[in-house]
C-alpha atoms as a PDB file:
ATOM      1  CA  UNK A   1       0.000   0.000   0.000  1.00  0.00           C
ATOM      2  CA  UNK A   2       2.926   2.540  -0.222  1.00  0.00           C
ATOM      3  CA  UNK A   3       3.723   2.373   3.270  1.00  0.00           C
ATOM      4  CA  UNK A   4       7.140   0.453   3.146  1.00  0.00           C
ATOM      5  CA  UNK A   5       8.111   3.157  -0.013  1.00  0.00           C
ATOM      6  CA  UNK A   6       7.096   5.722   2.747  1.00  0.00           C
ATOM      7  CA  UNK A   7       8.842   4.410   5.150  1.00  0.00           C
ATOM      8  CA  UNK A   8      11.905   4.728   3.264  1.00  0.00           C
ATOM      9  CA  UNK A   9      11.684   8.260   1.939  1.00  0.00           C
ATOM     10  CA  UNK A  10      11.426   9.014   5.591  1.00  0.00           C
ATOM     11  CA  UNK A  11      14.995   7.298   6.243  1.00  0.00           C
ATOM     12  CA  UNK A  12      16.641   8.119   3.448  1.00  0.00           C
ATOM     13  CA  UNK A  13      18.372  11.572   4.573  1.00  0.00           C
ATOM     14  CA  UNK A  14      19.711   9.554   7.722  1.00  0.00           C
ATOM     15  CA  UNK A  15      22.818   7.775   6.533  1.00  0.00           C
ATOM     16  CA  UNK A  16      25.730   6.914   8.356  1.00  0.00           C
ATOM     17  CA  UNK A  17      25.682   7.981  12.411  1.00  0.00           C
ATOM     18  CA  UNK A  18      22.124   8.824  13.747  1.00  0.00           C
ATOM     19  CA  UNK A  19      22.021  12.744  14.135  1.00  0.00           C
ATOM     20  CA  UNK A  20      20.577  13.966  17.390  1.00  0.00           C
ATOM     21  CA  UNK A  21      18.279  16.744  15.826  1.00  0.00           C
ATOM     22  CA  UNK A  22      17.009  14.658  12.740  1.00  0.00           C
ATOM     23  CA  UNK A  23      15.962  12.298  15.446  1.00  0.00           C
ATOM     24  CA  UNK A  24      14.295  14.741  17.437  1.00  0.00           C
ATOM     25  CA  UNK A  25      12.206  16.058  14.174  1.00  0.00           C
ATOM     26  CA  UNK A  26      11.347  12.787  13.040  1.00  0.00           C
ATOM     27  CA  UNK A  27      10.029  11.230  16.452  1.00  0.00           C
ATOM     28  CA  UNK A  28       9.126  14.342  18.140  1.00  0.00           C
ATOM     29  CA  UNK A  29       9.249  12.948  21.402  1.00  0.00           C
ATOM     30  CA  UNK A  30      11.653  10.289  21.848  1.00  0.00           C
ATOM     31  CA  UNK A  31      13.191   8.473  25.594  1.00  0.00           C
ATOM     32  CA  UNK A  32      16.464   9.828  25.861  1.00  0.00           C
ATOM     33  CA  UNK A  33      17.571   5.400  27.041  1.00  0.00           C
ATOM     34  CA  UNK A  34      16.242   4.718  23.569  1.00  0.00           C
ATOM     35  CA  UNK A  35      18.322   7.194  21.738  1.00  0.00           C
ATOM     36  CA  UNK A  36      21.272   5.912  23.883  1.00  0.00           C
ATOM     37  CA  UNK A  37      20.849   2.266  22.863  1.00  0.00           C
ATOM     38  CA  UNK A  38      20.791   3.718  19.190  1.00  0.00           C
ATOM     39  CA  UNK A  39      23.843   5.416  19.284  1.00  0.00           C
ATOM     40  CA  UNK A  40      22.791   9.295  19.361  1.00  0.00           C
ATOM     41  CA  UNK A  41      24.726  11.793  21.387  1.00  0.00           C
ATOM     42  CA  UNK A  42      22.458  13.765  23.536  1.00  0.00           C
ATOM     43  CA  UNK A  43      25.216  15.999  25.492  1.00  0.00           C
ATOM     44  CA  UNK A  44      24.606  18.791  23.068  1.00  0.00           C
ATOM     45  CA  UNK A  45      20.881  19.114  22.125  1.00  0.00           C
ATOM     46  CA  UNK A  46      18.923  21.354  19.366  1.00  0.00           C
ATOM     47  CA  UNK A  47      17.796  24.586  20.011  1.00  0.00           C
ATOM     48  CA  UNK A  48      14.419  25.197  21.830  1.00  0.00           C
ATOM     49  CA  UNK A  49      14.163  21.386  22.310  1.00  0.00           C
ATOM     50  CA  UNK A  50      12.806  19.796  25.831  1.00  0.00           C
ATOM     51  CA  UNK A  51      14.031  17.222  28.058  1.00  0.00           C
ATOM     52  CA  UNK A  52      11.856  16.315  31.142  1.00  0.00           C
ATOM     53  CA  UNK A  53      11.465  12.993  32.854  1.00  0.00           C
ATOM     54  CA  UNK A  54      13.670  11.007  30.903  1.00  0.00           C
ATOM     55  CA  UNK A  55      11.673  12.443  27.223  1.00  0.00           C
ATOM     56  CA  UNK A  56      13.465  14.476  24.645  1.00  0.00           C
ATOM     57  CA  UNK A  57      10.711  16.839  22.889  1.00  0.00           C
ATOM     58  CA  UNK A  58      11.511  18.226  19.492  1.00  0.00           C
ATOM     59  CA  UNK A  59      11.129  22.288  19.271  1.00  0.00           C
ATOM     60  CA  UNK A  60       7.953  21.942  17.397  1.00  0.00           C
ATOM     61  CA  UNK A  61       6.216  19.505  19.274  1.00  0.00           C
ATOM     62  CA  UNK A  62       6.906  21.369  21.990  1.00  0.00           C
ATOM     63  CA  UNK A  63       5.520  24.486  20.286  1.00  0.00           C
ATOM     64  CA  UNK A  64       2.406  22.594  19.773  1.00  0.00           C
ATOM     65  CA  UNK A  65       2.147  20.817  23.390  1.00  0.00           C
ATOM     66  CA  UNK A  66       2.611  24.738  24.683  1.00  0.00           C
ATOM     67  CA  UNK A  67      -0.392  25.694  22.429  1.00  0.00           C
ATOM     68  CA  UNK A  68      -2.130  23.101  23.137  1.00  0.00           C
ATOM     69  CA  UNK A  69      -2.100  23.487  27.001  1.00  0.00           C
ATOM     70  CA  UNK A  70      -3.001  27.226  26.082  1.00  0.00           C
ATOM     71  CA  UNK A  71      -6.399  26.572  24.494  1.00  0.00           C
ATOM     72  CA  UNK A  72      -7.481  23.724  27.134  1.00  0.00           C
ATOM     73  CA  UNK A  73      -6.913  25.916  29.847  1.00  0.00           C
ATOM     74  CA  UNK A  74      -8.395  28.634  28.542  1.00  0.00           C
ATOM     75  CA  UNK A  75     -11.227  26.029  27.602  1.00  0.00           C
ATOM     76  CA  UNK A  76     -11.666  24.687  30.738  1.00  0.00           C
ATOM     77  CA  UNK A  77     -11.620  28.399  32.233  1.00  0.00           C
ATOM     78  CA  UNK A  78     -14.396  29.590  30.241  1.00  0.00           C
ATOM     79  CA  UNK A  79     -16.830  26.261  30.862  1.00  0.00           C
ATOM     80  CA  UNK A  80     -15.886  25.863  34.380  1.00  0.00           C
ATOM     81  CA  UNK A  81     -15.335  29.540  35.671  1.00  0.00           C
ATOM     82  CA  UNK A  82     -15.778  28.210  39.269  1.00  0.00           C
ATOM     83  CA  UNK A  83     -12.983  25.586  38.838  1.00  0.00           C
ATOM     84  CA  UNK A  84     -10.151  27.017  36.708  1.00  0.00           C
ATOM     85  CA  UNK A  85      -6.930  25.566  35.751  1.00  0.00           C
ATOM     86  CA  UNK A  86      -6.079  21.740  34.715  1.00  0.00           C
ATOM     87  CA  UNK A  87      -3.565  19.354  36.446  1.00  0.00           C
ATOM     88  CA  UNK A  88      -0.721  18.554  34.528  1.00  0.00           C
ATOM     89  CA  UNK A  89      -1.478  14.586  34.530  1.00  0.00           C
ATOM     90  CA  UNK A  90      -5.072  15.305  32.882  1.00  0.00           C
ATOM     91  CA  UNK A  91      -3.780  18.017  30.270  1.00  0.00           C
ATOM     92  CA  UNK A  92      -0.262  15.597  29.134  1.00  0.00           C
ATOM     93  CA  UNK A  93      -3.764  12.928  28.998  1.00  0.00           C
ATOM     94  CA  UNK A  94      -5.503  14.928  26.540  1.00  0.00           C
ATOM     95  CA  UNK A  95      -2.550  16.048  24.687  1.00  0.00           C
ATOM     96  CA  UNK A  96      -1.044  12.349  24.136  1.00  0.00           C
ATOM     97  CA  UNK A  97       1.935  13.396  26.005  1.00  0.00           C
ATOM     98  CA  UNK A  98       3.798  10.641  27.910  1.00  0.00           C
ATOM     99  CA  UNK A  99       4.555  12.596  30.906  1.00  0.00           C
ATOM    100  CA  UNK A 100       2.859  15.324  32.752  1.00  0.00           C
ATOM    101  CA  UNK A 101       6.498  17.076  32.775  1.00  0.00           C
ATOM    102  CA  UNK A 102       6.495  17.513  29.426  1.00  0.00           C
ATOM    103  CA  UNK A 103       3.344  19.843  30.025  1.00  0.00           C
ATOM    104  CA  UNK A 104       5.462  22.179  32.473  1.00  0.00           C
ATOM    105  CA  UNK A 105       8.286  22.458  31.221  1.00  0.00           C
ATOM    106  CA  UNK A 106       6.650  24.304  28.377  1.00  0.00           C
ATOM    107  CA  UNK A 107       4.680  26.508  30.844  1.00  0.00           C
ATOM    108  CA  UNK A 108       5.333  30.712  29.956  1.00  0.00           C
ATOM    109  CA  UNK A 109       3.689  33.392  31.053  1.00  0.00           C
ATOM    110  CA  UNK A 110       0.998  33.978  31.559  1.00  0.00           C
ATOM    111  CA  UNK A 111       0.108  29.929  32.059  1.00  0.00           C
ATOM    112  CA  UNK A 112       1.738  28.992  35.182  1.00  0.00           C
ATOM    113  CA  UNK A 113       1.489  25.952  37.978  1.00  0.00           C
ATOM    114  CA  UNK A 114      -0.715  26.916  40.584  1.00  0.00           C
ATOM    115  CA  UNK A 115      -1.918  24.194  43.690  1.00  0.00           C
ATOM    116  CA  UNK A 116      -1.056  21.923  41.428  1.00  0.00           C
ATOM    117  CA  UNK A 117      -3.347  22.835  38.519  1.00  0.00           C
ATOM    118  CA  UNK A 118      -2.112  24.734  35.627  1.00  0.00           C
ATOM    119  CA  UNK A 119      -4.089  28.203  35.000  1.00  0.00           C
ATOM    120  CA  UNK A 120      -3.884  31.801  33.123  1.00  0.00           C
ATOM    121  CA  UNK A 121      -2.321  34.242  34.941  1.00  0.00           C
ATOM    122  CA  UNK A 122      -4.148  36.695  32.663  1.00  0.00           C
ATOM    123  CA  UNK A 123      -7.613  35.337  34.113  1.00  0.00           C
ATOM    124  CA  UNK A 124      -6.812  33.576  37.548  1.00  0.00           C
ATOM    125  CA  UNK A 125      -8.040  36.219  39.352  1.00  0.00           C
ATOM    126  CA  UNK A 126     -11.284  37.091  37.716  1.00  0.00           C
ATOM    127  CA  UNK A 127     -14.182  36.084  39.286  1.00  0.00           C
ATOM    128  CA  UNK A 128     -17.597  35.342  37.545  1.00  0.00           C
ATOM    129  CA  UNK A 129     -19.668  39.066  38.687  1.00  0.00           C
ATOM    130  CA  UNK A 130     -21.903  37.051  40.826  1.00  0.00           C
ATOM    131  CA  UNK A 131     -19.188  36.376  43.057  1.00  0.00           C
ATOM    132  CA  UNK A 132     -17.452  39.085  42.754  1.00  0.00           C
ATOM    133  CA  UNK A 133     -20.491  40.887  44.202  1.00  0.00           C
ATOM    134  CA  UNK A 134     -20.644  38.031  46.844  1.00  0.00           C
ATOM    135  CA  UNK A 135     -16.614  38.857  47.836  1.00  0.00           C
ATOM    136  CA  UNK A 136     -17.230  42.914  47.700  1.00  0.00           C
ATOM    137  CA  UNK A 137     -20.301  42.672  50.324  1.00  0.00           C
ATOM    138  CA  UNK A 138     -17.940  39.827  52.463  1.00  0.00           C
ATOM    139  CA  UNK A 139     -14.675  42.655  52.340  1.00  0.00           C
ATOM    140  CA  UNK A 140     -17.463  45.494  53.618  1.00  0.00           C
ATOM    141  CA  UNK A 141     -18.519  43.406  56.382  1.00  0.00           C
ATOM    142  CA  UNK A 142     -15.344  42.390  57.797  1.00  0.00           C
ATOM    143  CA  UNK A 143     -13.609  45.998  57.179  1.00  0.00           C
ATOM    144  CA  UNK A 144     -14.422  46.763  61.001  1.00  0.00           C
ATOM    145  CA  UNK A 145     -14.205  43.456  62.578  1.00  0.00           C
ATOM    146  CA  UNK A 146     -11.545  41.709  60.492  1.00  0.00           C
ATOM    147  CA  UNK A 147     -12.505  38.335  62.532  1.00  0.00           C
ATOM    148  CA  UNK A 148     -15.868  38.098  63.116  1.00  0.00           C
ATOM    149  CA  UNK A 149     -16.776  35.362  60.178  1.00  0.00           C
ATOM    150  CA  UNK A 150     -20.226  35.125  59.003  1.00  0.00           C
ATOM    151  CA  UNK A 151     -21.743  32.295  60.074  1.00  0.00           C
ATOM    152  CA  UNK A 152     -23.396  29.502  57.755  1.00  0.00           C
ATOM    153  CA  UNK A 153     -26.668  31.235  57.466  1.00  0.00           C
ATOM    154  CA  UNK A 154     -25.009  34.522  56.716  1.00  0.00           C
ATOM    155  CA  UNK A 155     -22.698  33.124  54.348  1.00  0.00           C
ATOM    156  CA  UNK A 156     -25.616  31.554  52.307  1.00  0.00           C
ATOM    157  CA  UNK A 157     -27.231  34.836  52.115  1.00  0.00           C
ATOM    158  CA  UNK A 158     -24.298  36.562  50.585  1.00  0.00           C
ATOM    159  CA  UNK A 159     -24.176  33.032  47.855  1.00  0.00           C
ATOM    160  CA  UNK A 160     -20.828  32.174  49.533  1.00  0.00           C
ATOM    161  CA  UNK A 161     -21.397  28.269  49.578  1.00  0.00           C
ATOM    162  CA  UNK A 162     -17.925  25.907  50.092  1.00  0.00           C
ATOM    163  CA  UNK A 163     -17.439  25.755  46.005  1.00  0.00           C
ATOM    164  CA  UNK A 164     -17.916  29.292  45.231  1.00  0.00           C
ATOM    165  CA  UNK A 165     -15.524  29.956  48.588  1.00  0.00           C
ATOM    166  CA  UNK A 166     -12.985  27.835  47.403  1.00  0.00           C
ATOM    167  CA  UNK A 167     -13.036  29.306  44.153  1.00  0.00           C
ATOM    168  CA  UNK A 168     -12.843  32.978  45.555  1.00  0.00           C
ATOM    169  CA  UNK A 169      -9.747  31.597  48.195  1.00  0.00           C
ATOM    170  CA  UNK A 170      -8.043  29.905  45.085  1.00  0.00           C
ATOM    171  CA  UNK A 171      -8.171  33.355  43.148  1.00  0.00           C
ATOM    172  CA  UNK A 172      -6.559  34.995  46.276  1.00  0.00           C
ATOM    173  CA  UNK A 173      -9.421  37.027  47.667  1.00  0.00           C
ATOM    174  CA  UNK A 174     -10.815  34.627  50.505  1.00  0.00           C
ATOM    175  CA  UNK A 175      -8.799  33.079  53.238  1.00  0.00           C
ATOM    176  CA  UNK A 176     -10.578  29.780  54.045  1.00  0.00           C
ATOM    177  CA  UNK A 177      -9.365  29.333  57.225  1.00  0.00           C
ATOM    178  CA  UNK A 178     -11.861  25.932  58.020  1.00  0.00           C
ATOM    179  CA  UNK A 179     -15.105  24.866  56.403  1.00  0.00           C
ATOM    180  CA  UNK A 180     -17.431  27.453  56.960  1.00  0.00           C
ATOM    181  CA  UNK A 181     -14.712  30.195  58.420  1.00  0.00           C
ATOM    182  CA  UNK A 182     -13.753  32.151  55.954  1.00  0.00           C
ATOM    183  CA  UNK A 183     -12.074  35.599  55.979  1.00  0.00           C
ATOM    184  CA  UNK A 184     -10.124  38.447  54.179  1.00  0.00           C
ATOM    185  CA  UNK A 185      -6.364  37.805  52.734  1.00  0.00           C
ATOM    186  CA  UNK A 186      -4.003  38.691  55.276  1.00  0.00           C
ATOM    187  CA  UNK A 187      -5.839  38.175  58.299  1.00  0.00           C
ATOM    188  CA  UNK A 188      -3.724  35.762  59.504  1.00  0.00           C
ATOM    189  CA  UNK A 189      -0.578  38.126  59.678  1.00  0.00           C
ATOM    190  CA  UNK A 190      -2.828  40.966  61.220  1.00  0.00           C
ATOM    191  CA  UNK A 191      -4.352  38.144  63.937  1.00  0.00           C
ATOM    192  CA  UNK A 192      -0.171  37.971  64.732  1.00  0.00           C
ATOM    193  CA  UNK A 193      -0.110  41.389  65.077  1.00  0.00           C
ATOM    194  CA  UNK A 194      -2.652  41.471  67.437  1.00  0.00           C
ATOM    195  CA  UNK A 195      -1.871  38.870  69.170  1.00  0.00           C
ATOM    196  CA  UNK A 196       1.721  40.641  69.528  1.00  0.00           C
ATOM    197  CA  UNK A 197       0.204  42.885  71.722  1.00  0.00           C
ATOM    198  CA  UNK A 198      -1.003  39.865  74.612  1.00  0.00           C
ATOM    199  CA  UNK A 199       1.436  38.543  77.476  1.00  0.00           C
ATOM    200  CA  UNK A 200       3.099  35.459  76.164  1.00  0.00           C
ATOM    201  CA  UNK A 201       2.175  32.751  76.372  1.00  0.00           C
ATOM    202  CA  UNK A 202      -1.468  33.326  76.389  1.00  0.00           C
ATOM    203  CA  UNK A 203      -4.459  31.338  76.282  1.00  0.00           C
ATOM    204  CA  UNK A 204      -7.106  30.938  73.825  1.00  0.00           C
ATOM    205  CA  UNK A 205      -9.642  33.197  75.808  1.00  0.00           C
ATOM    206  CA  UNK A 206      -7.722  35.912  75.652  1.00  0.00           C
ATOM    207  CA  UNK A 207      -6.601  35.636  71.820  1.00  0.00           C
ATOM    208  CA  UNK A 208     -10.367  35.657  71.214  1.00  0.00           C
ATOM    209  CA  UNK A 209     -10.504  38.742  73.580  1.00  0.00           C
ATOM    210  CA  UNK A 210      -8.064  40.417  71.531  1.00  0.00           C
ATOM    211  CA  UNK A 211      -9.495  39.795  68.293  1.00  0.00           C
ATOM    212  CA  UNK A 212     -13.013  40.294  68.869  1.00  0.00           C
ATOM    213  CA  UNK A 213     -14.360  36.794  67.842  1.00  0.00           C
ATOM    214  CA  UNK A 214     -16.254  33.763  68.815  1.00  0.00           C
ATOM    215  CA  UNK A 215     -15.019  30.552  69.846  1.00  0.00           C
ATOM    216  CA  UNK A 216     -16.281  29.063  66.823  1.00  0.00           C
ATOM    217  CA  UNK A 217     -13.689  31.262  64.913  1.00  0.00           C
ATOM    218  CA  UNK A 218     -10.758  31.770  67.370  1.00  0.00           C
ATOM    219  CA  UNK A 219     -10.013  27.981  67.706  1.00  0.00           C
ATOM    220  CA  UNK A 220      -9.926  26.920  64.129  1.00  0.00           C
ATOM    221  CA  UNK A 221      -7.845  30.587  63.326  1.00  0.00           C
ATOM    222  CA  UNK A 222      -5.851  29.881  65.947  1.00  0.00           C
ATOM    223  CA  UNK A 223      -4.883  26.487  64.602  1.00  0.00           C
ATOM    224  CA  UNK A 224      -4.575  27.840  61.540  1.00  0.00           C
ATOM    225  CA  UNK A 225      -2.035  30.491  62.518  1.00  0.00           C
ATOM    226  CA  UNK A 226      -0.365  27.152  63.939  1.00  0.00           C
ATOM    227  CA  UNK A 227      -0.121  25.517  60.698  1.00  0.00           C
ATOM    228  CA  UNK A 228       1.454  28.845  59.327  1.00  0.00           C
ATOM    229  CA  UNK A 229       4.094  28.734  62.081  1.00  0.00           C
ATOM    230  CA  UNK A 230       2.900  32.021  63.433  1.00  0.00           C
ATOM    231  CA  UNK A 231       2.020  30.701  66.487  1.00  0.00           C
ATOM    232  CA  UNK A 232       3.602  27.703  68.522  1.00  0.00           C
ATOM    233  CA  UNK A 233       0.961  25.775  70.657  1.00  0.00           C
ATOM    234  CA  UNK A 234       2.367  24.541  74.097  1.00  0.00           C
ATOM    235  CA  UNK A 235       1.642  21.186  76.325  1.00  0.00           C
ATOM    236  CA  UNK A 236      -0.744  23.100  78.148  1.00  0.00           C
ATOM    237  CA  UNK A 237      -2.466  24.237  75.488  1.00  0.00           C
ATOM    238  CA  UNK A 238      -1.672  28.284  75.547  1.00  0.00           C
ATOM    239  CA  UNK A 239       0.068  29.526  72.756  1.00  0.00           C
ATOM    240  CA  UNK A 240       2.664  31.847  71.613  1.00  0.00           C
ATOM    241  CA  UNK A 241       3.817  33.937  68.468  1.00  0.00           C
ATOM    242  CA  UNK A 242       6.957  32.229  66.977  1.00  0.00           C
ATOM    243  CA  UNK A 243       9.505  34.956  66.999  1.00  0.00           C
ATOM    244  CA  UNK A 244      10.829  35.459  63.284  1.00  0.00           C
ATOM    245  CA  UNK A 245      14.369  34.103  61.743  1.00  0.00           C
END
């Protein structure tokens, strides 16, 4: 059917010692083991080509795989507004690509690895006007009591439910600081500041005291400054700030 004339018009132009490059543009990706056992040198490689997890990627494949990421992304962005971004496993999936490397090592500006997911810079921090209306109403209420969290009922009237939270905390304008707790950016390096101001150690009465909040808010904040290694909990259960490097 043609294919073995094909086949050879293909190998013709490589005579004598496998060239690294040639390689490259035939295959497009290509193990670097395999081009080893062939005989190709791959100390020096092409211009604009990509190595990642033990793959060579010609300069035009990877121009494609980096266009290709592009319009997924900005696929998935547009159809899931609430959930941008794709991992790297599901977009080298899509793309036939044999390694989710491949997929960021081709990552420029503005696509860039974010929690794991790969999004638009350009976009990332757009939210749908909905929420944004949701967020704006949130960043009023707090503005005077940076720690008093809505509660469940209140966040449900503003249309702040855990996936439209999340997605408002991924694009940086919600810290999530439990399920249900949520507050402004930077409130856990002002609740530090505050808390600078206490006796140390000091219990967890008094850091709810000082910030003007609830139980229900000061234990899972105060765990979360914990996990931030602002604060050090002690066998007794007070805490205190962790003194910076």
């Amino acid at each position: 059917r043609g294919a073995a004339a094909a086949r050879a018009k293909t190998l013709a132009p490589l005579t004598g010692t496998a060239d690294l490059a040639s390689e490259l543009d035939r295959r497009g990706i290509v193990r670097t083991a395999l081009l080893h056992r062939i005989g190709v040198a791959t100390d020096v490689r092409p211009p604009g080509s990509v190595e990642a997890a033990g793959w060579l990627m010609s300069s035009a494949r990877a121009d494609e795989v980096a266009a290709g990421v592009s319009a997924l992304v900005t696929e998935h962005a547009a159809s899931h507004p609430l959930d941008p971004g794709l991992t790297p496993h599901a977009l080298a999936d899509r793309l036939g690509l044999p390694a989710p490397e491949l997929v960021t090592s081709v990552l420029a500006p503005p696509l860039r690895l974010r929690d794991g997911r790969v999004v638009s810079g350009a976009a990332e921090d757009a939210l749908p006007a909905e929420l944004e209306a949701s967020v704006r109403a949130l960043e009023d209420e707090l503005a005077e009591a940076p720690f008093a969290a809505p509660t469940a009922d209140r966040l449900a009237e503003l249309g702040l439910d855990d996936r439209r939270a999340a997605a408002a905390a991924r694009a940086g304008r919600l810290l999530r600081v439990a399920p249900g707790i949520v507050l402004l950016p930077g409130a856990a390096e002002l609740a530090a500041r505050w808390l600078a101001d206490l006796p140390q150690p000091f219990t967890t009465s008094e850091a709810r005291k000082r910030l003007g909040t609830s139980r229900r808010v000061a234990l899972p904040l105060l765990d979360h400054l914990d996990r931030a290694r602002l604060t050090r909990r002690l066998a007794d259960d007070r805490r205190q700030l962790v003194e910076p490097r």
